[in-house]
Protein backbone atom coordinates (compact mmCIF):
# COMPACT_ATOMS: atom_id res chain seq x y z
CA UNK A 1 -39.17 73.15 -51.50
CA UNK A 2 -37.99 75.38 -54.27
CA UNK A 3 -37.59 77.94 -52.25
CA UNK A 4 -35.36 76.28 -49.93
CA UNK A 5 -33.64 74.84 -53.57
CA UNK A 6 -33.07 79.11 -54.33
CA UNK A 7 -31.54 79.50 -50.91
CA UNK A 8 -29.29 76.77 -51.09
CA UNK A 9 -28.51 77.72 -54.68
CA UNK A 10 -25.86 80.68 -53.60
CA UNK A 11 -23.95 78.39 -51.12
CA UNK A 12 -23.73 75.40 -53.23
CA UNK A 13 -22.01 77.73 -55.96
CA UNK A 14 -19.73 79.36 -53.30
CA UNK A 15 -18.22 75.40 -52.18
CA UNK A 16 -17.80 75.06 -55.88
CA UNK A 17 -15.66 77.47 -56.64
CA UNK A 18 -13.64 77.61 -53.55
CA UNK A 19 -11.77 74.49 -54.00
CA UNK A 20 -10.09 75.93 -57.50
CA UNK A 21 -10.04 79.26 -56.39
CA UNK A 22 -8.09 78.06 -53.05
CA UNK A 23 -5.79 75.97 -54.81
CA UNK A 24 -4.95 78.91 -57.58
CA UNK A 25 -4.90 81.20 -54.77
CA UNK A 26 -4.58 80.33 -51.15
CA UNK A 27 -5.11 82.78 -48.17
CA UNK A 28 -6.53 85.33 -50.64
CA UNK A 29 -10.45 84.45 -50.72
CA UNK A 30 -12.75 87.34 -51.03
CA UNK A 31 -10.49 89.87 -50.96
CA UNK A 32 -7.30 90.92 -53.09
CA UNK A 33 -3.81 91.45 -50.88
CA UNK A 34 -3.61 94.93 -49.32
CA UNK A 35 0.21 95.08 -48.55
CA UNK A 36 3.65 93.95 -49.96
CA UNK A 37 6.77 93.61 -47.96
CA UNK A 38 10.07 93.33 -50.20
CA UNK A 39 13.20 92.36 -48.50
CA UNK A 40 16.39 92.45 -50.60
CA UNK A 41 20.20 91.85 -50.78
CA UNK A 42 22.59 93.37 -53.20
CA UNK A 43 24.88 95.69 -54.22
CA UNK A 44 25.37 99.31 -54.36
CA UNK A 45 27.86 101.35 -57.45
CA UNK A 46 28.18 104.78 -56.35
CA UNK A 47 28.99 107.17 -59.54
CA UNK A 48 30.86 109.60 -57.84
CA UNK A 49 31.74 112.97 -59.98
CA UNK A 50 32.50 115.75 -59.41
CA UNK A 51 35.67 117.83 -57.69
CA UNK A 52 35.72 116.03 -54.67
CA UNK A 53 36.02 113.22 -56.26
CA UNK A 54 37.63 113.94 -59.25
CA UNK A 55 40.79 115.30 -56.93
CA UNK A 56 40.46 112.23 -54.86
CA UNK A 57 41.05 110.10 -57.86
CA UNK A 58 44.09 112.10 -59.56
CA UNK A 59 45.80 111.92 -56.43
CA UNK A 60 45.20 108.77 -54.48
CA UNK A 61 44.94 105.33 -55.83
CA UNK A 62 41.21 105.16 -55.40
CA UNK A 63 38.83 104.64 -58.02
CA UNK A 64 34.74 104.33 -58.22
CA UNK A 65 34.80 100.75 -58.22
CA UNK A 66 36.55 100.34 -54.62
CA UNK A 67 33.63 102.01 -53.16
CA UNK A 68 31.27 99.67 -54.56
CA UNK A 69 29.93 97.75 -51.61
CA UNK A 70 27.14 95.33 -50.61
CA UNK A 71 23.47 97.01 -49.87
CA UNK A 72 20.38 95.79 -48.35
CA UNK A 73 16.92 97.19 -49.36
CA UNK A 74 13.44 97.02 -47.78
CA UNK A 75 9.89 98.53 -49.20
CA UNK A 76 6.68 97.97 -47.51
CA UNK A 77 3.74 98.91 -50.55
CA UNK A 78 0.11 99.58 -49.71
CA UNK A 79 -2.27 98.34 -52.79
CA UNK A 80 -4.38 101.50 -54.30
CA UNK A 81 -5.50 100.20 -57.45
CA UNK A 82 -4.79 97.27 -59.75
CA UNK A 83 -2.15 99.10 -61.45
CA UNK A 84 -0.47 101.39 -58.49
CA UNK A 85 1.14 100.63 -55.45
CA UNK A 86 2.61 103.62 -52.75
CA UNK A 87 4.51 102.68 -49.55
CA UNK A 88 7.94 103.80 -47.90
CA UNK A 89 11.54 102.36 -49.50
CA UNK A 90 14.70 101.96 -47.52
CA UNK A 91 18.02 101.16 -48.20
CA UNK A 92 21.75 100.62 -46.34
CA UNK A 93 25.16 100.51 -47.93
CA UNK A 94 28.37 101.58 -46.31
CA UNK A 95 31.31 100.66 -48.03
CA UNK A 96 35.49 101.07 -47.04
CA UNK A 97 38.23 101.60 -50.14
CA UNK A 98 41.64 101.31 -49.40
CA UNK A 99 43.84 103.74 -51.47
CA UNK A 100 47.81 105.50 -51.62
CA UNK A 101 49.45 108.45 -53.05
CA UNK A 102 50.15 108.21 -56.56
CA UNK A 103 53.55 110.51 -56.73
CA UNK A 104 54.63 110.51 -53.02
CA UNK A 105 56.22 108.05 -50.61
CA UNK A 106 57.72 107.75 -47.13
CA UNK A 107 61.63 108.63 -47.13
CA UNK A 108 61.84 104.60 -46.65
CA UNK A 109 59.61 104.74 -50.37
CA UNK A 110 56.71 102.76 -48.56
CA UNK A 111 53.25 104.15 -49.63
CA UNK A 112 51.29 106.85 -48.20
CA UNK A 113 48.29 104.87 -47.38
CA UNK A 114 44.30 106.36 -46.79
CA UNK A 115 41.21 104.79 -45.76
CA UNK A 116 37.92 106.04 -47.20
CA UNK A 117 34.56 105.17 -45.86
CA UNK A 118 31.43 105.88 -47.62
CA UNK A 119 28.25 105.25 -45.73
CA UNK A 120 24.09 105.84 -47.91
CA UNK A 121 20.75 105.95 -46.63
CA UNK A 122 18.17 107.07 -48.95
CA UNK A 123 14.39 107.13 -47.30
CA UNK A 124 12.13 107.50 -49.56
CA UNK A 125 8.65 107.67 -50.34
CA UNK A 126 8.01 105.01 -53.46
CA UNK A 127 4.85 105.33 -56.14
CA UNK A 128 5.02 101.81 -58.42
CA UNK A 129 3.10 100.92 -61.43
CA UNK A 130 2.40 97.50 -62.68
CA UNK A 131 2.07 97.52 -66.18
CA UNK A 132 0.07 94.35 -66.64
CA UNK A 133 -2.44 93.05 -64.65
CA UNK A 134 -1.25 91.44 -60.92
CA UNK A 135 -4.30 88.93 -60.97
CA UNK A 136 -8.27 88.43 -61.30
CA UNK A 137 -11.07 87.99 -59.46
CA UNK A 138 -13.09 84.87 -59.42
CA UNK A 139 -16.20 86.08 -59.56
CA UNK A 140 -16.78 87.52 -55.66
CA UNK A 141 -15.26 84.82 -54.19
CA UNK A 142 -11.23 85.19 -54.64
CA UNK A 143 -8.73 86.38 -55.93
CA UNK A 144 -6.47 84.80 -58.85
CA UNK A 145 -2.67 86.04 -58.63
CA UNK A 146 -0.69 86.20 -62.00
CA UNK A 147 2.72 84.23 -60.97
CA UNK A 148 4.74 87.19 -62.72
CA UNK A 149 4.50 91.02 -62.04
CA UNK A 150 7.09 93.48 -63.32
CA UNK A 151 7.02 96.67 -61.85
CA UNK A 152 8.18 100.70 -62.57
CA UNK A 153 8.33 103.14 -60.14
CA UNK A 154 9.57 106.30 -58.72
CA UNK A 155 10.30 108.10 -55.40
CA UNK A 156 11.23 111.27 -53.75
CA UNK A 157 13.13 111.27 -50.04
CA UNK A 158 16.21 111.78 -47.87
CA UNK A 159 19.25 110.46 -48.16
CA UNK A 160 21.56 110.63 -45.07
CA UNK A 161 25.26 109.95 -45.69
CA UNK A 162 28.76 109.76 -44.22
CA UNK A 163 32.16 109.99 -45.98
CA UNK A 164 35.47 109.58 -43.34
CA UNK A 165 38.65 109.76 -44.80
CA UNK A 166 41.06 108.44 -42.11
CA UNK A 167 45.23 107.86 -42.40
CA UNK A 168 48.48 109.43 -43.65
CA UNK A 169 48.24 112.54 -45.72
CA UNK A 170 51.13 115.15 -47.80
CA UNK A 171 50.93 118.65 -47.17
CA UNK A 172 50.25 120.52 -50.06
CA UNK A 173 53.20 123.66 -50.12
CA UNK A 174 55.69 121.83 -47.95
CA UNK A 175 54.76 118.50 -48.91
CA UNK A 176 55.17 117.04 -44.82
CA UNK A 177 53.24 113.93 -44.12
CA UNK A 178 50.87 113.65 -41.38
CA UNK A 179 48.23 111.56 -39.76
CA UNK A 180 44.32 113.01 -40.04
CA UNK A 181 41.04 111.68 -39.51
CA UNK A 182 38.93 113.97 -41.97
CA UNK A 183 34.52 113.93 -41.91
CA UNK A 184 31.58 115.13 -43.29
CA UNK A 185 28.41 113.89 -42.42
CA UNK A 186 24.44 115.51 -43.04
CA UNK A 187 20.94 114.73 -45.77
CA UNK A 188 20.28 115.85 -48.84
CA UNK A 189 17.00 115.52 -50.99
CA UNK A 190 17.10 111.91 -53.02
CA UNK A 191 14.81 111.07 -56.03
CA UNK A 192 14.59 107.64 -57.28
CA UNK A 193 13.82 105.92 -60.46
CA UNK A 194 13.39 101.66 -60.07
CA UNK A 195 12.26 98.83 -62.22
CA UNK A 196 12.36 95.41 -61.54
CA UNK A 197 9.81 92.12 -61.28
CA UNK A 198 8.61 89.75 -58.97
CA UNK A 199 7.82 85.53 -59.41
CA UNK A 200 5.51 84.29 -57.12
CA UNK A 201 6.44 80.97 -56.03
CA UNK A 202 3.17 80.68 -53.87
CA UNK A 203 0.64 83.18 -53.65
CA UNK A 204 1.85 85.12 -50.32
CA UNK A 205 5.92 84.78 -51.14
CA UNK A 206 7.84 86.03 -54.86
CA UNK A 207 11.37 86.01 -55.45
CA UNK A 208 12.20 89.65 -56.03
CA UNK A 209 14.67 91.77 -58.39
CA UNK A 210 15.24 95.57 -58.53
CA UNK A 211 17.80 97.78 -60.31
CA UNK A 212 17.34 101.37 -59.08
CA UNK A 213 18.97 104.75 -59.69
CA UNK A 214 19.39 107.14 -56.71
CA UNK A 215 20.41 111.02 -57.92
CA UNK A 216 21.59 113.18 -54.76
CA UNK A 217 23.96 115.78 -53.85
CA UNK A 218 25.12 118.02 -50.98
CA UNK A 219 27.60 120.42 -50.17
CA UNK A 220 29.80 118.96 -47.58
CA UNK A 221 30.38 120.06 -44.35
CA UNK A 222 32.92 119.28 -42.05
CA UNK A 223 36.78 118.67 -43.10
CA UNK A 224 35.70 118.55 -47.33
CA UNK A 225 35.87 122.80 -48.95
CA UNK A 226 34.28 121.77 -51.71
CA UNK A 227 30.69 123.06 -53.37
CA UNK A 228 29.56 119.96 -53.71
CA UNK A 229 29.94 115.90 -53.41
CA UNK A 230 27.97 113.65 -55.22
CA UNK A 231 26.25 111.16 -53.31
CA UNK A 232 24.13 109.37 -56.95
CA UNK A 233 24.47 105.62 -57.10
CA UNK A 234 23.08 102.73 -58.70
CA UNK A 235 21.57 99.30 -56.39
CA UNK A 236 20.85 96.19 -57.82
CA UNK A 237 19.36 93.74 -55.12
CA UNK A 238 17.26 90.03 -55.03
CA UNK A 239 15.45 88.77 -52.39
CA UNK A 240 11.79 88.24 -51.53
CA UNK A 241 8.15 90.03 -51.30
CA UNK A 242 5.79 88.85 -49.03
CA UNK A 243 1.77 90.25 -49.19
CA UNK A 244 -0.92 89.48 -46.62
């Protein structure tokens, strides 16, 4: 009989435990989550410096801020250790500006209008660290989730882009106005710095934040002569992470 008692001993501490442990943390008995899946909303706040854009600016009407634009942002994160995650990032923006010349006109004085279209798709390859601890084990039978996990992280990628300037231009020498469709188009290597949190409403579903930096640049091809066009951006998105 006390043998049987010893036997029985194991599973009667196991049904114990499982109700509290499955209440705290539902779905994630015996084991700790393996992946996170982040989907996000937001915007995107390109910097853009240098002479491209610097001679875009001094003579058109267009500034940084009309090429601000909405984004959306994905990252799917395998777990490695309590404090590390690594996975694949992804994000979309593509925004138009509307701009004129500043000192020319038609002969009629309407404006000499432009359209400028700035499309960004950085690929990346994301490391993130979770400065405090993401949740605890319940002795061997589940896995407690804290309900708030900031985050750091880094990554190192591709970013393809697109910039189309399409419309009514001045000749520079004779000054005659004409209508042009001008593109460049290719990669160029991204890296990535990010920071940002997530609340878990239930175990398996947060609400999600992220600010993140993107540094790239590229010398144009196509219809831009210039060295180089920076492509470096900030993103600032919310949405939600899901892990199974």
């Amino acid at each position: 009989m006390w043998c049987s008692a010893r036997r029985l001993l194991p599973g009667l501490a196991v049904l114990l435990l499982l109700p509290a442990a499955g209440q705290a943390q539902d779905g994630f008995m015996f084991r700790q989550p393996a992946v996170t899946v982040s989907l996000r909303f937001g915007g995107a706040v390109p910097t853009l410096g240098g002479d491209l854009w610097d001679d875009q600016f001094d003579e058109l009407t267009l500034r940084p801020r009309d090429l601000a634009t909405e984004a959306l942002a994905a990252d799917v994160l395998v777990y490695v250790n309590s404090q590390f995650d690594i996975g694949g990032a992804f994000q979309w923006s593509q925004s138009a500006g509307d701009s004129e010349y500043r000192d020319f006109v038609w002969e009629n004085d309407d404006p000499i209008r432009q359209t400028t279209k700035l499309r960004r798709v950085p690929v990346t390859a994301q490391l993130r660290f979770y400065p405090i601890p993401r949740g605890e084990a319940v002795a061997e039978y589940a896995w407690v989730p804290a309900r708030f996990t900031p985050f750091l992280g880094a990554g190192i990628g591709v970013l393809w882009y697109e910039l189309k300037q399409e419309g009514d231009f001045v000749e520079q020498g004779t000054f005659d106005i004409f209508s042009q469709s001008y593109k460049s188009s290719g990669s160029a290597l991204a890296a990535q710095l990010l920071a940002g949190a997530d609340y878990w409403v239930v175990p398996a579903i947060a609400l999600s934040v992220e600010a993140r930096y993107t540094h790239s640049s590229d010398a144009p091809s196509g219809d831009f002569d210039y060295d180089s066009m920076d492509l470096r951006g900030l993103q600032f998105s919310a949405g939600f992470s899901f892990r199974f």
